[in-house]
N, C-alpha and C. Protein backbone atom coordinates (compact mmCIF):
# COMPACT_ATOMS: atom_id res chain seq x y z
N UNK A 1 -0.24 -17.09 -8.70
CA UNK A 1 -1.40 -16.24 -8.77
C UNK A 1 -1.02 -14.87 -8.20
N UNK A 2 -1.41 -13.97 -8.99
CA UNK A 2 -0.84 -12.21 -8.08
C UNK A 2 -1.91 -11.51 -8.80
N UNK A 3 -2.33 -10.20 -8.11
CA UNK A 3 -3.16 -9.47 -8.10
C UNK A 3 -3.01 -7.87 -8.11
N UNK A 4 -3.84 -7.34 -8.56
CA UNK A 4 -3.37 -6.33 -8.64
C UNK A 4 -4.56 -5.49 -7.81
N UNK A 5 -4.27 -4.43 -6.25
CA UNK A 5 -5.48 -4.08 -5.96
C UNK A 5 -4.96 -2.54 -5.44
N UNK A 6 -5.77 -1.51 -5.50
CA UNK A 6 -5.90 -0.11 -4.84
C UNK A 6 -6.53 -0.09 -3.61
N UNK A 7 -5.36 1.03 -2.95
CA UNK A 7 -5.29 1.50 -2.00
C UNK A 7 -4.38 2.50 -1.40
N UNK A 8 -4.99 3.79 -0.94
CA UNK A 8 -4.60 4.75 -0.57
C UNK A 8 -3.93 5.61 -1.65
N UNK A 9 -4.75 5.33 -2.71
CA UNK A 9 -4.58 5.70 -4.09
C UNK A 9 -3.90 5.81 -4.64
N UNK A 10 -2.76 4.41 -4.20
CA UNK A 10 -2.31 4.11 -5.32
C UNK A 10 -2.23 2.16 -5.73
N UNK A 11 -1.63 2.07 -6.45
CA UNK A 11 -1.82 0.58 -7.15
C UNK A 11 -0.98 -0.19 -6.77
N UNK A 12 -0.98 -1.99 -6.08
CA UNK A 12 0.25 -2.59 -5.84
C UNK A 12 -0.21 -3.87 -6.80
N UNK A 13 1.19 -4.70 -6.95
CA UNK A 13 0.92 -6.11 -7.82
C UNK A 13 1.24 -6.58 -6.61
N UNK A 14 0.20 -7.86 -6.05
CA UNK A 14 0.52 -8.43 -4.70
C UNK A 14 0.88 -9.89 -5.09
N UNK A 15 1.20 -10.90 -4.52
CA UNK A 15 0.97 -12.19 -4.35
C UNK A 15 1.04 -13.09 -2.87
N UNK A 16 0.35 -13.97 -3.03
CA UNK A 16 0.73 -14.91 -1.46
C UNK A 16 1.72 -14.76 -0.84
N UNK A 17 2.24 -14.39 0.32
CA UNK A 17 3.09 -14.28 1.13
C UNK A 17 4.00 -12.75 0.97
N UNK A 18 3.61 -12.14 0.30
CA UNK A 18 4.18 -10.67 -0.20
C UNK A 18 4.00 -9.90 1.15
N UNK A 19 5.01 -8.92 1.58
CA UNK A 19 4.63 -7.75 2.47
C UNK A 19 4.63 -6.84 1.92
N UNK A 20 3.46 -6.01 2.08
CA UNK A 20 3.63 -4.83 1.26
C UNK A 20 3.54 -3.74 2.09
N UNK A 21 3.82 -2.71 2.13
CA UNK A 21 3.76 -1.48 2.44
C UNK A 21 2.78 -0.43 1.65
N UNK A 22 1.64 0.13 2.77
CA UNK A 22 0.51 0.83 2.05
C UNK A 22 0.70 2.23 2.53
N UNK A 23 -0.32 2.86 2.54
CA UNK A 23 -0.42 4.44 3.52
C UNK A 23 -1.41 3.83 4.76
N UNK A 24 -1.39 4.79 5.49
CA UNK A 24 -1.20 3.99 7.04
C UNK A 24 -2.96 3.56 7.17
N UNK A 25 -3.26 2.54 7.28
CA UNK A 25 -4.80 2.14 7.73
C UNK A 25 -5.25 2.12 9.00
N UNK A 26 -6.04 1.80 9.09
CA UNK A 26 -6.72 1.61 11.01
C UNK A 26 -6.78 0.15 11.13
N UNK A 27 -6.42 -0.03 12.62
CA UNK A 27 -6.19 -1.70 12.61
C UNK A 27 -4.94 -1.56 13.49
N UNK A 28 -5.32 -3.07 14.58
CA UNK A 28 -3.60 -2.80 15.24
C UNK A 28 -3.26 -4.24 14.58
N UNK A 29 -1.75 -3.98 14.96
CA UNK A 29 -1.20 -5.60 14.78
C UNK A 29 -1.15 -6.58 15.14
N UNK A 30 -1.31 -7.59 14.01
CA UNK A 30 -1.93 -8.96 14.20
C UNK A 30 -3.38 -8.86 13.59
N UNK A 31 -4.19 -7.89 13.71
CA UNK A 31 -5.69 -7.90 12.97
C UNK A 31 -5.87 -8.17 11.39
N UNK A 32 -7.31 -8.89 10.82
CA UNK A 32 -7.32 -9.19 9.76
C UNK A 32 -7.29 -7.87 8.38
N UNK A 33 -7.29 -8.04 7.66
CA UNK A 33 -7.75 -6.50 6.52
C UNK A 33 -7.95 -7.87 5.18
N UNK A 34 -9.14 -6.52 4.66
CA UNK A 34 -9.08 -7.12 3.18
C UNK A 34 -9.18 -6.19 2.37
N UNK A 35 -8.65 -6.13 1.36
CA UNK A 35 -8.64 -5.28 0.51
C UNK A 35 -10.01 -5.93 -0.99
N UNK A 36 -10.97 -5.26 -1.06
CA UNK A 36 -11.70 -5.57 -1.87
C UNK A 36 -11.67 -4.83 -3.33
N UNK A 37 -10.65 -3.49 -3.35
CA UNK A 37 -10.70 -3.25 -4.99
C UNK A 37 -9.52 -3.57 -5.33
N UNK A 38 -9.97 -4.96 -6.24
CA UNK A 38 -8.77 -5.83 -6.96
C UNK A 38 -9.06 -5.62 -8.25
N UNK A 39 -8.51 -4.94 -9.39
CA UNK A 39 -8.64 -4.10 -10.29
C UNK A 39 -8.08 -5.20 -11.48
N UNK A 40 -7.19 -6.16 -11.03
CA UNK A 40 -6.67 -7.42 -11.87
C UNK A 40 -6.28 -8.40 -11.08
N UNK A 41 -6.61 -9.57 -11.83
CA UNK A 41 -6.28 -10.94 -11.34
C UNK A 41 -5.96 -11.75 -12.31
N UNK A 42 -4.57 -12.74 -11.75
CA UNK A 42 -3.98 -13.52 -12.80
C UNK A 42 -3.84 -15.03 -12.22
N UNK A 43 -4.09 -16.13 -12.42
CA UNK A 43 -3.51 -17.11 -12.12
C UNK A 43 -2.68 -18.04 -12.91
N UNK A 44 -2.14 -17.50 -14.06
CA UNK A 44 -1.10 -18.22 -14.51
C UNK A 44 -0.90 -17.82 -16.00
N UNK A 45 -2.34 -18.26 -16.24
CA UNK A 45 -2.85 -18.27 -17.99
C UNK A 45 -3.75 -17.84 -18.08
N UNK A 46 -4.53 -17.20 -17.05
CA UNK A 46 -5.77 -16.58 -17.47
C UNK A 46 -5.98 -15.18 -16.63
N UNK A 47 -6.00 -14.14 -17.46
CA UNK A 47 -6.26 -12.78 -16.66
C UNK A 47 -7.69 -12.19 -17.12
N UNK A 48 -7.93 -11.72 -15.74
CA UNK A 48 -8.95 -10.86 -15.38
C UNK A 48 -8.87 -9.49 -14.99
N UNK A 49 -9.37 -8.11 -16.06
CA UNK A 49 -9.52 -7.05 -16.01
C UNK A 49 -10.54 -6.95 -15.46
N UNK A 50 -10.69 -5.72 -14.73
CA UNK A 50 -11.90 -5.65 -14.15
C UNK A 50 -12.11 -3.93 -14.75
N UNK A 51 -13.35 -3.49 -14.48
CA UNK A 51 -13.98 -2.56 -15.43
C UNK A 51 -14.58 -1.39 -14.73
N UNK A 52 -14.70 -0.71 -13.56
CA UNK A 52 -13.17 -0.69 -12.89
C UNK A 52 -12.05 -1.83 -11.66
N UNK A 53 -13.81 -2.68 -11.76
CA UNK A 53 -12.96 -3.69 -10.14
C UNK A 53 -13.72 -5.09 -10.91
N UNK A 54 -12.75 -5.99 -10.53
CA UNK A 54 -12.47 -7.24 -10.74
C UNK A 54 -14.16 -8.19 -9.60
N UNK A 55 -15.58 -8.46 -10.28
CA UNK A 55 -16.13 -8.71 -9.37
C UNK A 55 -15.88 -10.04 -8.76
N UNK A 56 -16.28 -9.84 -7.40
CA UNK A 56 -15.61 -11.22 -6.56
C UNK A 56 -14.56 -12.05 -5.88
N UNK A 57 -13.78 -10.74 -5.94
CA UNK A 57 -12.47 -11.44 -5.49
C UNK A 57 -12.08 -10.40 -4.40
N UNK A 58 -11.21 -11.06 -3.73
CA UNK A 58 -10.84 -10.08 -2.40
C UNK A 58 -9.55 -10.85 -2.15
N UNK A 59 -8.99 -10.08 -1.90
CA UNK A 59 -7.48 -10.09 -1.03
C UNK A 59 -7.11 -9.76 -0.14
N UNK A 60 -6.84 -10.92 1.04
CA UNK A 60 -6.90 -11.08 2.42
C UNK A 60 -5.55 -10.84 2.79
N UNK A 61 -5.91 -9.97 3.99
CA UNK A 61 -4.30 -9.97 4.64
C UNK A 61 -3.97 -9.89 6.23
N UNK A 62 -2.94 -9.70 6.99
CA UNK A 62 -2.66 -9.53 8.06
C UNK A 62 -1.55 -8.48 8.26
N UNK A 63 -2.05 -7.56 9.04
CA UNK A 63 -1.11 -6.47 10.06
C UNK A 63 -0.23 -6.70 10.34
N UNK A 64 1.29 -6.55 9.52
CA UNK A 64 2.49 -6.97 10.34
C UNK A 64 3.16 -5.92 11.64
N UNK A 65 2.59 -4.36 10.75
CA UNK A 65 3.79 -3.59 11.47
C UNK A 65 3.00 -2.43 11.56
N UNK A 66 2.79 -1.00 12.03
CA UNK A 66 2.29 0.18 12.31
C UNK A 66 3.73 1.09 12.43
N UNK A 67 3.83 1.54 11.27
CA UNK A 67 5.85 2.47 11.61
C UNK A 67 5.24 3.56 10.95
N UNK A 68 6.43 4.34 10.88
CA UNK A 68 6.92 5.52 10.14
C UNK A 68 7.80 5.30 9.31
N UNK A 69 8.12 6.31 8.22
CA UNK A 69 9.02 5.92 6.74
C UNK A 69 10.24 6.78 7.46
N UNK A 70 11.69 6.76 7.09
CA UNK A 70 12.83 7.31 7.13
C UNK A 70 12.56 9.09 6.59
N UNK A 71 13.24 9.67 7.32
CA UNK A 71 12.83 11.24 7.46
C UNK A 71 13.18 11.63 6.44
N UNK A 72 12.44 12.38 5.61
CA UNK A 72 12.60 13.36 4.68
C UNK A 72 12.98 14.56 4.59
N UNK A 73 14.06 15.01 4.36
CA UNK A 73 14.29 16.47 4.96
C UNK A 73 13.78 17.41 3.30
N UNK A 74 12.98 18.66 4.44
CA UNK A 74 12.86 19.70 2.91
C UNK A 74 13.35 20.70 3.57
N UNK A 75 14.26 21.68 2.42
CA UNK A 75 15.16 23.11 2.89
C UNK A 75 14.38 23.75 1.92
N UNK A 76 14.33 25.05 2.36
CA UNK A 76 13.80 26.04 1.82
C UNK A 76 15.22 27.27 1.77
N UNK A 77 15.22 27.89 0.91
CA UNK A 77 16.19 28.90 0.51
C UNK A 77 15.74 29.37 -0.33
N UNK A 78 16.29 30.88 -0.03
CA UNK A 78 16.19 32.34 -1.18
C UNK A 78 17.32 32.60 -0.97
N UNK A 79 18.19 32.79 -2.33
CA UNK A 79 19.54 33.24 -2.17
C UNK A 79 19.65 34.97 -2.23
N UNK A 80 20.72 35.42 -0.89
CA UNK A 80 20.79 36.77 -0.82
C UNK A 80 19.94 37.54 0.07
N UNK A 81 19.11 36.71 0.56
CA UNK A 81 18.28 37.55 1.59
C UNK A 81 18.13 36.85 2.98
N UNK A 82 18.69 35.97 3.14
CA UNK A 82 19.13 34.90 4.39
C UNK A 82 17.77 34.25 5.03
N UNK A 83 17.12 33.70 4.17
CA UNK A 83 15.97 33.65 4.51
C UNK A 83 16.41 31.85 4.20
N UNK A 84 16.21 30.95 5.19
CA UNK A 84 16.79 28.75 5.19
C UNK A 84 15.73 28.80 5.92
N UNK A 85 14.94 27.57 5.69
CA UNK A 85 14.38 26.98 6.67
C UNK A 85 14.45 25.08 6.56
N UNK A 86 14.55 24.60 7.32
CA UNK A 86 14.98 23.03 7.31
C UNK A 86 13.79 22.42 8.44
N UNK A 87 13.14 21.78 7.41
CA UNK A 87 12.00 20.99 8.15
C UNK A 87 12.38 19.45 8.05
N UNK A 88 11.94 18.66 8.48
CA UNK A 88 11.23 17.06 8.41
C UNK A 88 9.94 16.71 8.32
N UNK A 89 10.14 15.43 7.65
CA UNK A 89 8.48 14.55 7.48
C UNK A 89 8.71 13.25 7.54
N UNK A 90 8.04 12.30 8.63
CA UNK A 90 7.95 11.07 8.65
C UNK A 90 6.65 10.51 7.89
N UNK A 91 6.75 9.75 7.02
CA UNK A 91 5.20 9.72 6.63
C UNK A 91 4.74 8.33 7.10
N UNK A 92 3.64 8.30 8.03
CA UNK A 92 2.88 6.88 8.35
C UNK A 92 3.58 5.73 7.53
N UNK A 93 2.93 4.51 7.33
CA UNK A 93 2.49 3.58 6.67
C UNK A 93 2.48 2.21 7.63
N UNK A 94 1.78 0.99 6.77
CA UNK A 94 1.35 0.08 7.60
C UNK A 94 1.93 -1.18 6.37
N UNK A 95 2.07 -2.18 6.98
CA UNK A 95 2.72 -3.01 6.71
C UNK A 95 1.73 -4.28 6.63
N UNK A 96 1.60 -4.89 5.56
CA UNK A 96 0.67 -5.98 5.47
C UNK A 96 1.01 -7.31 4.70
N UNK A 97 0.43 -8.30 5.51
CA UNK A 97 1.45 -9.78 4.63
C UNK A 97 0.17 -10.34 3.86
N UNK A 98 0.24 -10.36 3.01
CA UNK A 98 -1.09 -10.94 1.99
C UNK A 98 -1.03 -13.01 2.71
N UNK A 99 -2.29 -12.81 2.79
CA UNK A 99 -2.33 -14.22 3.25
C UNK A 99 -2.75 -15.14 2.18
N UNK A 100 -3.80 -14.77 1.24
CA UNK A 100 -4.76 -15.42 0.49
C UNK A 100 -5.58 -14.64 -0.64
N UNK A 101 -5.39 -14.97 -1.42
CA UNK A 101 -6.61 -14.04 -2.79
C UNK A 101 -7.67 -14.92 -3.03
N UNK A 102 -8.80 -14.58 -2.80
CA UNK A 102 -10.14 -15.23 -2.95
C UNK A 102 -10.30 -14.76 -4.10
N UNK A 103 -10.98 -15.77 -4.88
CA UNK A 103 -11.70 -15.15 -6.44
C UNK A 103 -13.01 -16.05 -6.25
């Protein structure tokens, strides 16, 4: 059975025991989350579109982790006028182990 649900605008295909990585939510670790817009649901042989959301189903999960992503470096350059600049960006995200899909 796997699912398909939005969040933090964008789309994941989940299933039981999956960790997924979202954009960063509120919640510490170990706390419950559910994600309620499940946009598709499959259990084997039978799929469910939803029109825009799948009614009745929810997908339960648990807080594994609260991190940051690996640094992104952006350079800026104009050639000939000595003008570099070299920044970083860590971007949030949160880490979640799907426990269960209710339909």
């Amino acid at each position: 059975m796997y699912a398909v649900v939005a969040t933090g605008g964008k789309q994941y295909k989940v299933a039981e025991g999956d960790i997924l990585r979202v954009e960063k939510l509120a919640g510490e670790v170990g706390s419950a989350i559910a994600f309620d817009k499940v946009l598709l649901l499959s259990d084997g042989e039978n799929v469910k579109v939803g029109q825009p959301e799948v009614a009745g189903v929810t997908v339960h999960g648990q807080i594994v982790a609260q991190a940051k992503n690996k640094k992104v470096l952006v350079f800026k350059f104009k050639r000939r006028k000595g003008y570099r600049r070299k920044l970083g960006h860590r971007q949030p995200y949160t880490a979640v182990r799907i426990e269960r899909i209710e339909a």
